[in-house]
PDB file of N, CA and C in Angstrom:
ATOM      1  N   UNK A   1       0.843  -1.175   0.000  1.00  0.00           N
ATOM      2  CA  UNK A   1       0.000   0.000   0.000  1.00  0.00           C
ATOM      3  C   UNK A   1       0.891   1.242   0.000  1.00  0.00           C
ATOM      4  N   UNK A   2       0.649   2.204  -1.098  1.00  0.00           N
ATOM      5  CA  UNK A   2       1.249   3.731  -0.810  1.00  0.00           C
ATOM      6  C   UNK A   2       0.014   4.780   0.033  1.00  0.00           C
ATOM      7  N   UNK A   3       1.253   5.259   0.923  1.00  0.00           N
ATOM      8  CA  UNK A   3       0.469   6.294   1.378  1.00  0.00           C
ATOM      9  C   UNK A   3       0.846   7.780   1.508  1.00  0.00           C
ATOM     10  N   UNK A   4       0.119   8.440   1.069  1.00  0.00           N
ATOM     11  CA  UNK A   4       0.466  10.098   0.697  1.00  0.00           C
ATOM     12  C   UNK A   4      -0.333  10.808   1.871  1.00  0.00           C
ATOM     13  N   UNK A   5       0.425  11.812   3.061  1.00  0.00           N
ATOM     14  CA  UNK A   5       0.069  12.603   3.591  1.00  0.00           C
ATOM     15  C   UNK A   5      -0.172  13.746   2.815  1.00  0.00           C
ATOM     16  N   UNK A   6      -0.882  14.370   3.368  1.00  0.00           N
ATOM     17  CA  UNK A   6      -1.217  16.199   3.504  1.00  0.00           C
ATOM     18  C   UNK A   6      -1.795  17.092   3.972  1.00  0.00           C
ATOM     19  N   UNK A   7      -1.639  17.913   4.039  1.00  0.00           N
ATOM     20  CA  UNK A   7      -2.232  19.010   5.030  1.00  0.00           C
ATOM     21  C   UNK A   7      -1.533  19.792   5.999  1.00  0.00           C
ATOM     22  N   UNK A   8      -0.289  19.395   5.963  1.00  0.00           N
ATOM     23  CA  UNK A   8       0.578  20.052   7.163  1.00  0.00           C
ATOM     24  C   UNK A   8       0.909  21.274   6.900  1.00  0.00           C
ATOM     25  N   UNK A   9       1.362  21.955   7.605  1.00  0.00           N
ATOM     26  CA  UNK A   9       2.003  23.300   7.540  1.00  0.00           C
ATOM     27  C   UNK A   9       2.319  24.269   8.704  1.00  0.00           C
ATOM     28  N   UNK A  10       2.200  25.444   8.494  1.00  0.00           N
ATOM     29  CA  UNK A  10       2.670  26.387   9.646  1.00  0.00           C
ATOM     30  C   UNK A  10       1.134  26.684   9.950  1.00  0.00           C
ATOM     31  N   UNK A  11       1.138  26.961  11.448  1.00  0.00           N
ATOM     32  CA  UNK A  11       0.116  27.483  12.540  1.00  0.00           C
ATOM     33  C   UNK A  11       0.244  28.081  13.622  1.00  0.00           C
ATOM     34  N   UNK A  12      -0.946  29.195  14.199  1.00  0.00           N
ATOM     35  CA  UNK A  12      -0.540  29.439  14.709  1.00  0.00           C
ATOM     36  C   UNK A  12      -0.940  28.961  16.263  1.00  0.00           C
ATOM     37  N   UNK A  13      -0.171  29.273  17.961  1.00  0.00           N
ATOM     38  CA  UNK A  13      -0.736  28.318  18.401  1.00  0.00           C
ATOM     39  C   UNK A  13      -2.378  28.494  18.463  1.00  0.00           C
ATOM     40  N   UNK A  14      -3.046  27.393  19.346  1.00  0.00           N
ATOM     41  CA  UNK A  14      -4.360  27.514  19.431  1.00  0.00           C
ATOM     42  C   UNK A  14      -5.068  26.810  18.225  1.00  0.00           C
ATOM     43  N   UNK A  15      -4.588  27.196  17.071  1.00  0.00           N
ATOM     44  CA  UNK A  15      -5.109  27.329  15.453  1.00  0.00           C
ATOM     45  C   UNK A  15      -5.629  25.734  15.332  1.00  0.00           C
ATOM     46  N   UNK A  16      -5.891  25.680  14.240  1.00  0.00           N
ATOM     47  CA  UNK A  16      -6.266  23.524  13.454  1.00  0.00           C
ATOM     48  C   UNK A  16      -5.217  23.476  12.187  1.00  0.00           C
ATOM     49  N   UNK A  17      -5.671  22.437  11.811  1.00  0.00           N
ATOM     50  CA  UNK A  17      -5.188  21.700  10.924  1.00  0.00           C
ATOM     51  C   UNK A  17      -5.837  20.596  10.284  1.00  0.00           C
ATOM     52  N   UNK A  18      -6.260  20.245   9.410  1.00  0.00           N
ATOM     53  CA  UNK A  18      -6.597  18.402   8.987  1.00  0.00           C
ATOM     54  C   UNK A  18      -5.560  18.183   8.373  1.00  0.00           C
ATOM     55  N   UNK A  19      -4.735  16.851   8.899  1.00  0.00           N
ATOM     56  CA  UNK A  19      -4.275  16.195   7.904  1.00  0.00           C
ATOM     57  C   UNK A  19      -5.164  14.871   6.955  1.00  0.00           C
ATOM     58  N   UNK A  20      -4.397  14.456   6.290  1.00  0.00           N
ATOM     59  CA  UNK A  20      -5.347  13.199   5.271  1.00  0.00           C
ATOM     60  C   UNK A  20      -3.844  12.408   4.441  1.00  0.00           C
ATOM     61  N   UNK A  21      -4.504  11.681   4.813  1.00  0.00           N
ATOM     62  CA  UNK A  21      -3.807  10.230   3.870  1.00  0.00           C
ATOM     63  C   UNK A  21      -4.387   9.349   3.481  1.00  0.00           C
ATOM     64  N   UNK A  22      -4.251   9.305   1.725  1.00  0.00           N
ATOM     65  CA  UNK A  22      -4.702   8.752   0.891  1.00  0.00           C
ATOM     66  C   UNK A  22      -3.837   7.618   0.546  1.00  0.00           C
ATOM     67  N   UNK A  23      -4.559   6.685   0.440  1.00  0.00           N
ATOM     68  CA  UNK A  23      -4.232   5.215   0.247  1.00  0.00           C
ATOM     69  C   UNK A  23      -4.341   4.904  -0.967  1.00  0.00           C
ATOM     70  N   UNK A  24      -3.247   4.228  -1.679  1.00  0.00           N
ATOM     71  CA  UNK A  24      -3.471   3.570  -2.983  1.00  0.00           C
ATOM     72  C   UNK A  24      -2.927   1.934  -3.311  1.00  0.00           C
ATOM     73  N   UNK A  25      -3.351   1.136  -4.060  1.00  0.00           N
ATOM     74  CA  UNK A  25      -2.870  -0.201  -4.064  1.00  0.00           C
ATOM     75  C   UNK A  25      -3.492  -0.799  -3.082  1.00  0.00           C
ATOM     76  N   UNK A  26      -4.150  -0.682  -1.983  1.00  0.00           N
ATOM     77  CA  UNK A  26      -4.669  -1.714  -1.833  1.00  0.00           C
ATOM     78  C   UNK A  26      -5.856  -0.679  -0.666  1.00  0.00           C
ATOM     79  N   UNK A  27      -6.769  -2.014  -0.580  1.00  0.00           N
ATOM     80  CA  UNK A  27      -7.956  -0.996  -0.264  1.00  0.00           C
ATOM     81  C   UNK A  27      -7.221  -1.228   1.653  1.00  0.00           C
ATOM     82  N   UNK A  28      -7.921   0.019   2.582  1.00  0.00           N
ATOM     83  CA  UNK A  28      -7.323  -0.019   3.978  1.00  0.00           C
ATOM     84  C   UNK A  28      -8.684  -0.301   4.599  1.00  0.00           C
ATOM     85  N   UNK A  29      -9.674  -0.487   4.805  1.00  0.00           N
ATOM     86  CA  UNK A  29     -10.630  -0.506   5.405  1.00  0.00           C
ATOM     87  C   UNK A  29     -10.894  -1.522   6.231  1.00  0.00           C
ATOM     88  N   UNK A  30      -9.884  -3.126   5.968  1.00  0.00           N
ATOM     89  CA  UNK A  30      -9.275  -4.363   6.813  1.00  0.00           C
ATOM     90  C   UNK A  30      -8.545  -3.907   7.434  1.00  0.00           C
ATOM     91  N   UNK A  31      -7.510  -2.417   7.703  1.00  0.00           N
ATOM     92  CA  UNK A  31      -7.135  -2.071   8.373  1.00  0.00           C
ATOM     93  C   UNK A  31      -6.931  -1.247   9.412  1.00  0.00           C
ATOM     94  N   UNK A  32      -6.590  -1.530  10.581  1.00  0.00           N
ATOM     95  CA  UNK A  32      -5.734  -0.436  11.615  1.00  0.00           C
ATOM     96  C   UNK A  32      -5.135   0.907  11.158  1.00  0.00           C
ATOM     97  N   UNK A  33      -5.421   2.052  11.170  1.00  0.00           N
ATOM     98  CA  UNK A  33      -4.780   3.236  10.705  1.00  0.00           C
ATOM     99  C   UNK A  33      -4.644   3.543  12.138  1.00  0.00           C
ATOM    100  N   UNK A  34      -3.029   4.127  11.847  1.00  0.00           N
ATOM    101  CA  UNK A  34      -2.335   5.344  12.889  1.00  0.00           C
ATOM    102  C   UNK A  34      -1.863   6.766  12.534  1.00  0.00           C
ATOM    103  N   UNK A  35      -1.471   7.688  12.963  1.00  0.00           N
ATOM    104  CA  UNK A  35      -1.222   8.676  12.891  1.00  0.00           C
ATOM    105  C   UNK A  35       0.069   8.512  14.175  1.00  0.00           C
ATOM    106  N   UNK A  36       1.359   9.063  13.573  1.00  0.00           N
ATOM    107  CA  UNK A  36       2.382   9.478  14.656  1.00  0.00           C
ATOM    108  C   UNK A  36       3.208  10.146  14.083  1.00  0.00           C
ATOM    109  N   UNK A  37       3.726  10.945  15.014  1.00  0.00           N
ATOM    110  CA  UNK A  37       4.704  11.880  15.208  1.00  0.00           C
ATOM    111  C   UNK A  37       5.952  11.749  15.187  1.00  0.00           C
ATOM    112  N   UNK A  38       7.254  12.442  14.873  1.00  0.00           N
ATOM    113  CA  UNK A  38       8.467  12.618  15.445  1.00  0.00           C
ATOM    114  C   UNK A  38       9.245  13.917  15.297  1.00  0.00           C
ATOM    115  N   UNK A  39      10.195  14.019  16.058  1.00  0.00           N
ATOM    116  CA  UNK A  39      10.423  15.534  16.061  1.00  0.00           C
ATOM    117  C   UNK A  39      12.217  15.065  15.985  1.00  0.00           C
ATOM    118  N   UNK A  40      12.901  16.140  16.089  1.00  0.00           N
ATOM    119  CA  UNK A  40      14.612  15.667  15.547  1.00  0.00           C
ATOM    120  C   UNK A  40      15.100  14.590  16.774  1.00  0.00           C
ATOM    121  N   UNK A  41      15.713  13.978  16.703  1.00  0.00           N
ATOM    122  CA  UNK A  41      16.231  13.390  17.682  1.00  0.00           C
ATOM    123  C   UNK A  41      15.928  12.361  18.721  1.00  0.00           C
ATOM    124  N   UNK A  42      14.317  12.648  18.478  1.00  0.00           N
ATOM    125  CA  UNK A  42      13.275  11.424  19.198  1.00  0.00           C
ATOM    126  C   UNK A  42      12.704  10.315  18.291  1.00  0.00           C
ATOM    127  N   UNK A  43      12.284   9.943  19.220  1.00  0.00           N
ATOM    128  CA  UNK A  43      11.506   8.322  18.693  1.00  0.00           C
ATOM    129  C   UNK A  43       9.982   8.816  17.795  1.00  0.00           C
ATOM    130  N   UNK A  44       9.810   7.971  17.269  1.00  0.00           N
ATOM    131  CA  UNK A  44       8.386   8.307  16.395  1.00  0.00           C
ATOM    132  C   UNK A  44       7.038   7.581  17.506  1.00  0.00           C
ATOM    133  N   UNK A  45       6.532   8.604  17.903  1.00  0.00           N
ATOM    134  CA  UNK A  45       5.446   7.947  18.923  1.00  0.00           C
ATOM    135  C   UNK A  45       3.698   7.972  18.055  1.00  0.00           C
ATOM    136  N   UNK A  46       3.146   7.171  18.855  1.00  0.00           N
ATOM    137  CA  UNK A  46       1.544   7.249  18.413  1.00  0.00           C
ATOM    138  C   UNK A  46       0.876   8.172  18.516  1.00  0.00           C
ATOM    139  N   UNK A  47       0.023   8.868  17.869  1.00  0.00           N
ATOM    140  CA  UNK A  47      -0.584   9.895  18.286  1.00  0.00           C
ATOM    141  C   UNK A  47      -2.091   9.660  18.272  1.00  0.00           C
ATOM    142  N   UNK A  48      -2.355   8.555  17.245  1.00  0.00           N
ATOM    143  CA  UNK A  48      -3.942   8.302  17.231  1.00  0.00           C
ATOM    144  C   UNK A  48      -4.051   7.148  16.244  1.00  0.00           C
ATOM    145  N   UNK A  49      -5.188   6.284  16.947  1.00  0.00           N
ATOM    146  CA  UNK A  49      -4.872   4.824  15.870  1.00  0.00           C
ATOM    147  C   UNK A  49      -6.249   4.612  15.758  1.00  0.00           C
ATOM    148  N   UNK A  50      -7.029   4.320  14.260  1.00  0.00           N
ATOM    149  CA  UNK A  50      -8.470   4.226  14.093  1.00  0.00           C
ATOM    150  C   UNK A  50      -8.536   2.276  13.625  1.00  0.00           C
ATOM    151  N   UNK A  51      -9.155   1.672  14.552  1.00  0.00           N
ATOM    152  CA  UNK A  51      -9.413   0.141  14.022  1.00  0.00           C
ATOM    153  C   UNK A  51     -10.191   0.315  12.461  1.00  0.00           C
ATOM    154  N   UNK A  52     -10.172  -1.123  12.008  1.00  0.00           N
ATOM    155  CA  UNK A  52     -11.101  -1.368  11.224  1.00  0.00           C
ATOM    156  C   UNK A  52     -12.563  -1.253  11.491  1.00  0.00           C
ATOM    157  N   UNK A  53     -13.090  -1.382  12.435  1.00  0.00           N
ATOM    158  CA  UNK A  53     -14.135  -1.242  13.197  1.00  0.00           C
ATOM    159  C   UNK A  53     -14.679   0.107  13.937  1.00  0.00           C
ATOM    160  N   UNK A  54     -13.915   0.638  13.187  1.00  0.00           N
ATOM    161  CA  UNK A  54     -13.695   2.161  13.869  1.00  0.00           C
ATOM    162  C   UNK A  54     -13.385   2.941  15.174  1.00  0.00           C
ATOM    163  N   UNK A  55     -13.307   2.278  16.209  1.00  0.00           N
ATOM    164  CA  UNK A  55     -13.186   2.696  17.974  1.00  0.00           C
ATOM    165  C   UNK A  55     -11.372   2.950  17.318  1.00  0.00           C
ATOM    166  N   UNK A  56     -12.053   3.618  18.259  1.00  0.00           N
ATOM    167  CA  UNK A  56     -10.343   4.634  17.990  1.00  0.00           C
ATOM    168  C   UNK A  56      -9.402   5.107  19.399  1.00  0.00           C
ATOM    169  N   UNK A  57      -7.981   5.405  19.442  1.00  0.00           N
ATOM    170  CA  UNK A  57      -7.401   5.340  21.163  1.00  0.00           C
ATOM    171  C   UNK A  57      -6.601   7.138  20.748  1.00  0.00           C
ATOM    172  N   UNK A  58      -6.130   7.487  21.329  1.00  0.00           N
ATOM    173  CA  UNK A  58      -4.949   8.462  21.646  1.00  0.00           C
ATOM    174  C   UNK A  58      -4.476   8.375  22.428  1.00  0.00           C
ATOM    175  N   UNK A  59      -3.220   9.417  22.098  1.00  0.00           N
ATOM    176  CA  UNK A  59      -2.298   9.348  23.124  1.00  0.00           C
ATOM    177  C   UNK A  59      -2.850  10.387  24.017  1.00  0.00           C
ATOM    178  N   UNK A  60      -2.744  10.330  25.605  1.00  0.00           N
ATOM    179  CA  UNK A  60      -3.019  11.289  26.373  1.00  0.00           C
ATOM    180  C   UNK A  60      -2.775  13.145  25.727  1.00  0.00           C
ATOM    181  N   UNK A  61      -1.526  12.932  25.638  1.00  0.00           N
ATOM    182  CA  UNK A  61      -1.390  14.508  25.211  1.00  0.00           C
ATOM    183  C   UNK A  61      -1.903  15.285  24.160  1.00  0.00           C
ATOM    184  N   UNK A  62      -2.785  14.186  23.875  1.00  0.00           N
ATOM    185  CA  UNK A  62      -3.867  15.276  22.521  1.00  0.00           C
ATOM    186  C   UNK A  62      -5.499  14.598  22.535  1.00  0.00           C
ATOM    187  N   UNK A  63      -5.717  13.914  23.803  1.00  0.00           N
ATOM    188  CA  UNK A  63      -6.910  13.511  24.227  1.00  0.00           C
ATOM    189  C   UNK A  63      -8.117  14.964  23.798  1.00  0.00           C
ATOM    190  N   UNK A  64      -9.015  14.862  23.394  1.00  0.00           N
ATOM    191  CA  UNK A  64      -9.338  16.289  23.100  1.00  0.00           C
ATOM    192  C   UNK A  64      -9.614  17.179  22.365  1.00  0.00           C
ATOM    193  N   UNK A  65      -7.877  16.835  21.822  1.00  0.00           N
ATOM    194  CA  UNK A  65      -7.860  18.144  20.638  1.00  0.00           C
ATOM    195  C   UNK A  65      -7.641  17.877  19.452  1.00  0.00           C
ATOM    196  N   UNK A  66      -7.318  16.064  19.547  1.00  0.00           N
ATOM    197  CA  UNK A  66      -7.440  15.760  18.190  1.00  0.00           C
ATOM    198  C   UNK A  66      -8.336  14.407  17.824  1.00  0.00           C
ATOM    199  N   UNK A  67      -9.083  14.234  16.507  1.00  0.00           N
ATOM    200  CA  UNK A  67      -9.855  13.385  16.058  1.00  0.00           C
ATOM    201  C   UNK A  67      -9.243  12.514  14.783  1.00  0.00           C
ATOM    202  N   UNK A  68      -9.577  11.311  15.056  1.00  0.00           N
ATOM    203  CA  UNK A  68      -8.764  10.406  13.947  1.00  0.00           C
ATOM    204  C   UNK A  68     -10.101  10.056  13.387  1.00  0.00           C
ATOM    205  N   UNK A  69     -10.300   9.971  12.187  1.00  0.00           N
ATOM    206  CA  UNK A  69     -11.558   9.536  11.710  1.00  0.00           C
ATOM    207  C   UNK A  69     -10.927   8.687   9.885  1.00  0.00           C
ATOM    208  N   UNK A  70     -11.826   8.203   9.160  1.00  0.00           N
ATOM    209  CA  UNK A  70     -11.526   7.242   7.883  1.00  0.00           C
ATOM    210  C   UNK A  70     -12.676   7.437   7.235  1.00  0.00           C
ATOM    211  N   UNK A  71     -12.463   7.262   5.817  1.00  0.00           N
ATOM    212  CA  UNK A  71     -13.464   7.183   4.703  1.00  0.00           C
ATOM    213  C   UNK A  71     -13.541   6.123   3.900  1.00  0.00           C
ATOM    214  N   UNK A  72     -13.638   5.722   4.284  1.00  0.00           N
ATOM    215  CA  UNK A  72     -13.568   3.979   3.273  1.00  0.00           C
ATOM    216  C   UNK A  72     -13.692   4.404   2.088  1.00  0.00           C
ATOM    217  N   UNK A  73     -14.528   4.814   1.663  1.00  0.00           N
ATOM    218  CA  UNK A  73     -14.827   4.793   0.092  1.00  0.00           C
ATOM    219  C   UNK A  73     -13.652   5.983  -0.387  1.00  0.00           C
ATOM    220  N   UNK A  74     -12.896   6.786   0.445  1.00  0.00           N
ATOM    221  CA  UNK A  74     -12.683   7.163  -0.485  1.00  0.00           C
ATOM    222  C   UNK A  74     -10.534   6.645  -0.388  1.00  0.00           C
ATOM    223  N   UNK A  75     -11.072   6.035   0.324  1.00  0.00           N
ATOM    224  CA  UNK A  75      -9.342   5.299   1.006  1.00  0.00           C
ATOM    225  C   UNK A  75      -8.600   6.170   1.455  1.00  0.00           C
ATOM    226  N   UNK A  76      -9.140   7.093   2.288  1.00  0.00           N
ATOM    227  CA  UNK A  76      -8.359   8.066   3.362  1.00  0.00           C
ATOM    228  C   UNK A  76      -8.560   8.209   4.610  1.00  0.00           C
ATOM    229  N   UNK A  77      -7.749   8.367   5.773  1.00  0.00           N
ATOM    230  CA  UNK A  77      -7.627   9.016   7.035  1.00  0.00           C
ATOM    231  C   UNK A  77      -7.303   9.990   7.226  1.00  0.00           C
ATOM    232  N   UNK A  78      -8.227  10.274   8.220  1.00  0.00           N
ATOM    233  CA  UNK A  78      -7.836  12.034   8.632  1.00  0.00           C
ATOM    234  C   UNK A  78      -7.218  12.163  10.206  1.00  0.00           C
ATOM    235  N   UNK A  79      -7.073  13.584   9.833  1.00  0.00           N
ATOM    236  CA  UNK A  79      -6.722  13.812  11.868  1.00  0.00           C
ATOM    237  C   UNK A  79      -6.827  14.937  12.173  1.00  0.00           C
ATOM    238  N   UNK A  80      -7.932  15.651  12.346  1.00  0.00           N
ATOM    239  CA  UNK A  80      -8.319  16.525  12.814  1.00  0.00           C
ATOM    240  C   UNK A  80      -7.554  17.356  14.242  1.00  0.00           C
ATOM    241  N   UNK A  81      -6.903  18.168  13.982  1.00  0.00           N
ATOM    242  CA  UNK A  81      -6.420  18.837  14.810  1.00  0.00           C
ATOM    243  C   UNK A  81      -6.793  20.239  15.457  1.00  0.00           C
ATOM    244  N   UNK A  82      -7.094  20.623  16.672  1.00  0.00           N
ATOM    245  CA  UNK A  82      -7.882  21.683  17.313  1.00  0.00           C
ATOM    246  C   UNK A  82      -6.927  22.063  17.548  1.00  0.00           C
ATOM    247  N   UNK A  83      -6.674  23.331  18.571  1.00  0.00           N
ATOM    248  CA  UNK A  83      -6.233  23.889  19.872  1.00  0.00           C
ATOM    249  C   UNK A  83      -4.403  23.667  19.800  1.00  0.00           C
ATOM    250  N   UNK A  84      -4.193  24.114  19.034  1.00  0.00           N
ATOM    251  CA  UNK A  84      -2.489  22.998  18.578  1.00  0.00           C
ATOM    252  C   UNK A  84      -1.565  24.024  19.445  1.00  0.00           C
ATOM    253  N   UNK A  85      -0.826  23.210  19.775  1.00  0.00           N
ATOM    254  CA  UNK A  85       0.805  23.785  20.676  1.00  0.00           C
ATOM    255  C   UNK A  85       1.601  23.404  20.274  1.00  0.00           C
ATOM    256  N   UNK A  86       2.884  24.148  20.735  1.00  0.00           N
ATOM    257  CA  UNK A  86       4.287  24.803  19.725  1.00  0.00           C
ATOM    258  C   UNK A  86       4.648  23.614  19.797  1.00  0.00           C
ATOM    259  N   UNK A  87       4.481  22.419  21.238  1.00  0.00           N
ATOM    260  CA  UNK A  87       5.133  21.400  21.555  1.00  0.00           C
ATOM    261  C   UNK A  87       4.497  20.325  20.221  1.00  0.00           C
ATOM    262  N   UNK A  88       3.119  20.441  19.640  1.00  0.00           N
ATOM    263  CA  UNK A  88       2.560  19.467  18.805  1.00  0.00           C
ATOM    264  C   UNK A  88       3.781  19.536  17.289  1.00  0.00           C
ATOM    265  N   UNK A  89       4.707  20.557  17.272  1.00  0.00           N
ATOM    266  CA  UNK A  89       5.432  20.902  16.629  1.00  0.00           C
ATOM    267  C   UNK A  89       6.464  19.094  16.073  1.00  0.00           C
ATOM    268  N   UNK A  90       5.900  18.817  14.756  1.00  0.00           N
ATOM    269  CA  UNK A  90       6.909  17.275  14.144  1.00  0.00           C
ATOM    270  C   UNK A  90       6.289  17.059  12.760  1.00  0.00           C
ATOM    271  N   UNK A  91       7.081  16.252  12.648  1.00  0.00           N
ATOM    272  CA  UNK A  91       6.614  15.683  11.191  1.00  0.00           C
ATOM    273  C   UNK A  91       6.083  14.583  11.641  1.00  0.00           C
ATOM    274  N   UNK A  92       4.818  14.137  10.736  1.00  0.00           N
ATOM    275  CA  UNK A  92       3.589  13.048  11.022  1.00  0.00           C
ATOM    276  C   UNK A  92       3.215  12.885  10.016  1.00  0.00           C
ATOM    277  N   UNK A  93       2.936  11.118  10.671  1.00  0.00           N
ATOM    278  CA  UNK A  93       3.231  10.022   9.658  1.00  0.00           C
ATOM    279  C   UNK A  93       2.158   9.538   9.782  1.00  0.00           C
ATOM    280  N   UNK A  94       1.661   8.934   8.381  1.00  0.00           N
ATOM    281  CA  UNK A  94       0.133   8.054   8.645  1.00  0.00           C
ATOM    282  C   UNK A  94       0.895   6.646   8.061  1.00  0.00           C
ATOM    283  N   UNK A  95       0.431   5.710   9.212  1.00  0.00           N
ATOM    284  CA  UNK A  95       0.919   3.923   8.871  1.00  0.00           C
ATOM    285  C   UNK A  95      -0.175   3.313   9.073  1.00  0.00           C
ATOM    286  N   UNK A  96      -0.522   2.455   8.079  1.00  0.00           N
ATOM    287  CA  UNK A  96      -1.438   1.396   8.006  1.00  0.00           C
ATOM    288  C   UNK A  96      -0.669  -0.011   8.494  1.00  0.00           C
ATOM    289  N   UNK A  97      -1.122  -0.407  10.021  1.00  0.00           N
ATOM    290  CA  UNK A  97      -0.771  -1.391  10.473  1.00  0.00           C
ATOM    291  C   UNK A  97      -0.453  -2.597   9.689  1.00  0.00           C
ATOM    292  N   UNK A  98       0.947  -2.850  10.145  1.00  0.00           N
ATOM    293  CA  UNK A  98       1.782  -4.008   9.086  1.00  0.00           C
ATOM    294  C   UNK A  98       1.958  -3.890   7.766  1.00  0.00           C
ATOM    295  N   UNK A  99       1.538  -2.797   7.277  1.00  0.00           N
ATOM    296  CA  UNK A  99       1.424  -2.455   5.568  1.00  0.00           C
ATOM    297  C   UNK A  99       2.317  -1.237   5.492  1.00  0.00           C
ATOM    298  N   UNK A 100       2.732  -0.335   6.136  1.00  0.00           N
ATOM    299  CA  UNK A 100       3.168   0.411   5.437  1.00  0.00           C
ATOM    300  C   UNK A 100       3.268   1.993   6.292  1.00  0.00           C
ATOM    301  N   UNK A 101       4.008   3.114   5.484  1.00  0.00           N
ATOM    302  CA  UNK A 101       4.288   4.172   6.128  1.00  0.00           C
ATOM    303  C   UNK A 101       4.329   5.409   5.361  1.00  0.00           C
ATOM    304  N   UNK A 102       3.695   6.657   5.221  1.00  0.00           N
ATOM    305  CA  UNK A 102       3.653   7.759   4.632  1.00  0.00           C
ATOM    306  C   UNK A 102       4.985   8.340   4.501  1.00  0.00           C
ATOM    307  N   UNK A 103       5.286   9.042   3.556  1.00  0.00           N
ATOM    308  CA  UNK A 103       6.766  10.193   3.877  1.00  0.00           C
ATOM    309  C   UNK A 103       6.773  10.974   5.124  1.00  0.00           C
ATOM    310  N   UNK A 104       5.576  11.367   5.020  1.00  0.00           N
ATOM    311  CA  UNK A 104       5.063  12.446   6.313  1.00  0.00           C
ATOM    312  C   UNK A 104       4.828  13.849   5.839  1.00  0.00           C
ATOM    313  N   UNK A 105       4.282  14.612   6.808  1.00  0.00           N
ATOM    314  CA  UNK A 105       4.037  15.619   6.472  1.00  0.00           C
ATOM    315  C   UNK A 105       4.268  16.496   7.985  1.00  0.00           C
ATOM    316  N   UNK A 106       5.163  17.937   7.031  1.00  0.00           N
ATOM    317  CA  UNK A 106       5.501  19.081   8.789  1.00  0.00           C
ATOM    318  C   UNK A 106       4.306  19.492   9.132  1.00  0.00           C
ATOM    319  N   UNK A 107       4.235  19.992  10.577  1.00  0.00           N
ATOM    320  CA  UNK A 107       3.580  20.575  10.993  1.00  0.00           C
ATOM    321  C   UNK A 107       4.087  21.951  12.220  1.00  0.00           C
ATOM    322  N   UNK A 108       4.315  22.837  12.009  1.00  0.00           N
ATOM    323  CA  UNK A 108       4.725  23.246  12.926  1.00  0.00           C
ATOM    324  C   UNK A 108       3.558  24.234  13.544  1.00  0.00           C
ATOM    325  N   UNK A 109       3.995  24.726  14.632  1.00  0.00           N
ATOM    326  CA  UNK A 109       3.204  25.421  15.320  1.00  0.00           C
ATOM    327  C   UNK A 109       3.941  27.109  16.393  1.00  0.00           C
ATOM    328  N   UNK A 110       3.773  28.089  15.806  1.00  0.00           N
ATOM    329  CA  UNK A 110       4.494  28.722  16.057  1.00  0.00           C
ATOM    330  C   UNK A 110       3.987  30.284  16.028  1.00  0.00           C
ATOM    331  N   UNK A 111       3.791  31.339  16.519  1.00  0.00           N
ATOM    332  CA  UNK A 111       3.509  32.553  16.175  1.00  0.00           C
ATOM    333  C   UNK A 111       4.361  33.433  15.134  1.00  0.00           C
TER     334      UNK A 111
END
C-alpha cells in the first residue's frame, strides 16, 4: 500500500489543521490506521490509531484536541487537529498497520 500525507504546515498556536492520507494499491478498510509523530532526535510515537471497526485510542497529550476519523470509500484518514501547541510541533506520519508508512508531512506550530 502507498500512502500520501497532507495538510501540514505552519500554525498558529491555538489554530487547526486536517491532515489526510490517501491510500493507494490496496484498499485499507481491513485495516488499523495510525497517525504518529516525530520531532529531531526522538523516537516516532503514536498519536492516534483508528481500528477497522472504527473505535479509535490516543495518546493522552492530545486527548481532546485531536480526532482520527476514515473514509472507506474514499481510502483516506484524517486527523483533525484543534487547539495545537508549539510542543505538537513534528513531522507526522500516517501507517497502516503491518502495511506500510507515509513520507510524512511538517507541521509546525508557532507565532
Amino acid at each position: 500500500v502507498q500512502l500520501v500525507e497532507s495538510g501540514g504546515g505552519l500554525v498558529q498556536p491555538g489554530g487547526s489543521l486536517r491532515l489526510s492520507c490517501t491510500a493507494s494499491g490496496s484498499d485499507i478498510s481491513r485495516y488499523a490506521m495510525g497517525w504518529y509523530r516525530q520531532t529531531p532526535g526522538s523516537q516516532r510515537e503514536l498519536v492516534a490509531v483508528i481500528l477497522n471497526i472504527g473505535a479509535t485510542n490516543y495518546a493522552d497529550s492530545v486527548k481532546g484536541r485531536f480526532t482520527i476519523s476514515r473514509d472507506n470509500a474514499k481510502n483516506t484518514v484524517y486527523l483533525q487537529m484543534n487547539s495545537l501547541k508549539p510542543e505538537y510541533t513534528a513531522v507526522y506520519y500516517c501507517n497502516a498497520h503491518g502495511h506500510g508508512w507515509g513520507q510524512g508531512t511538517q507541521v509546525t506550530v508557532s507565532s
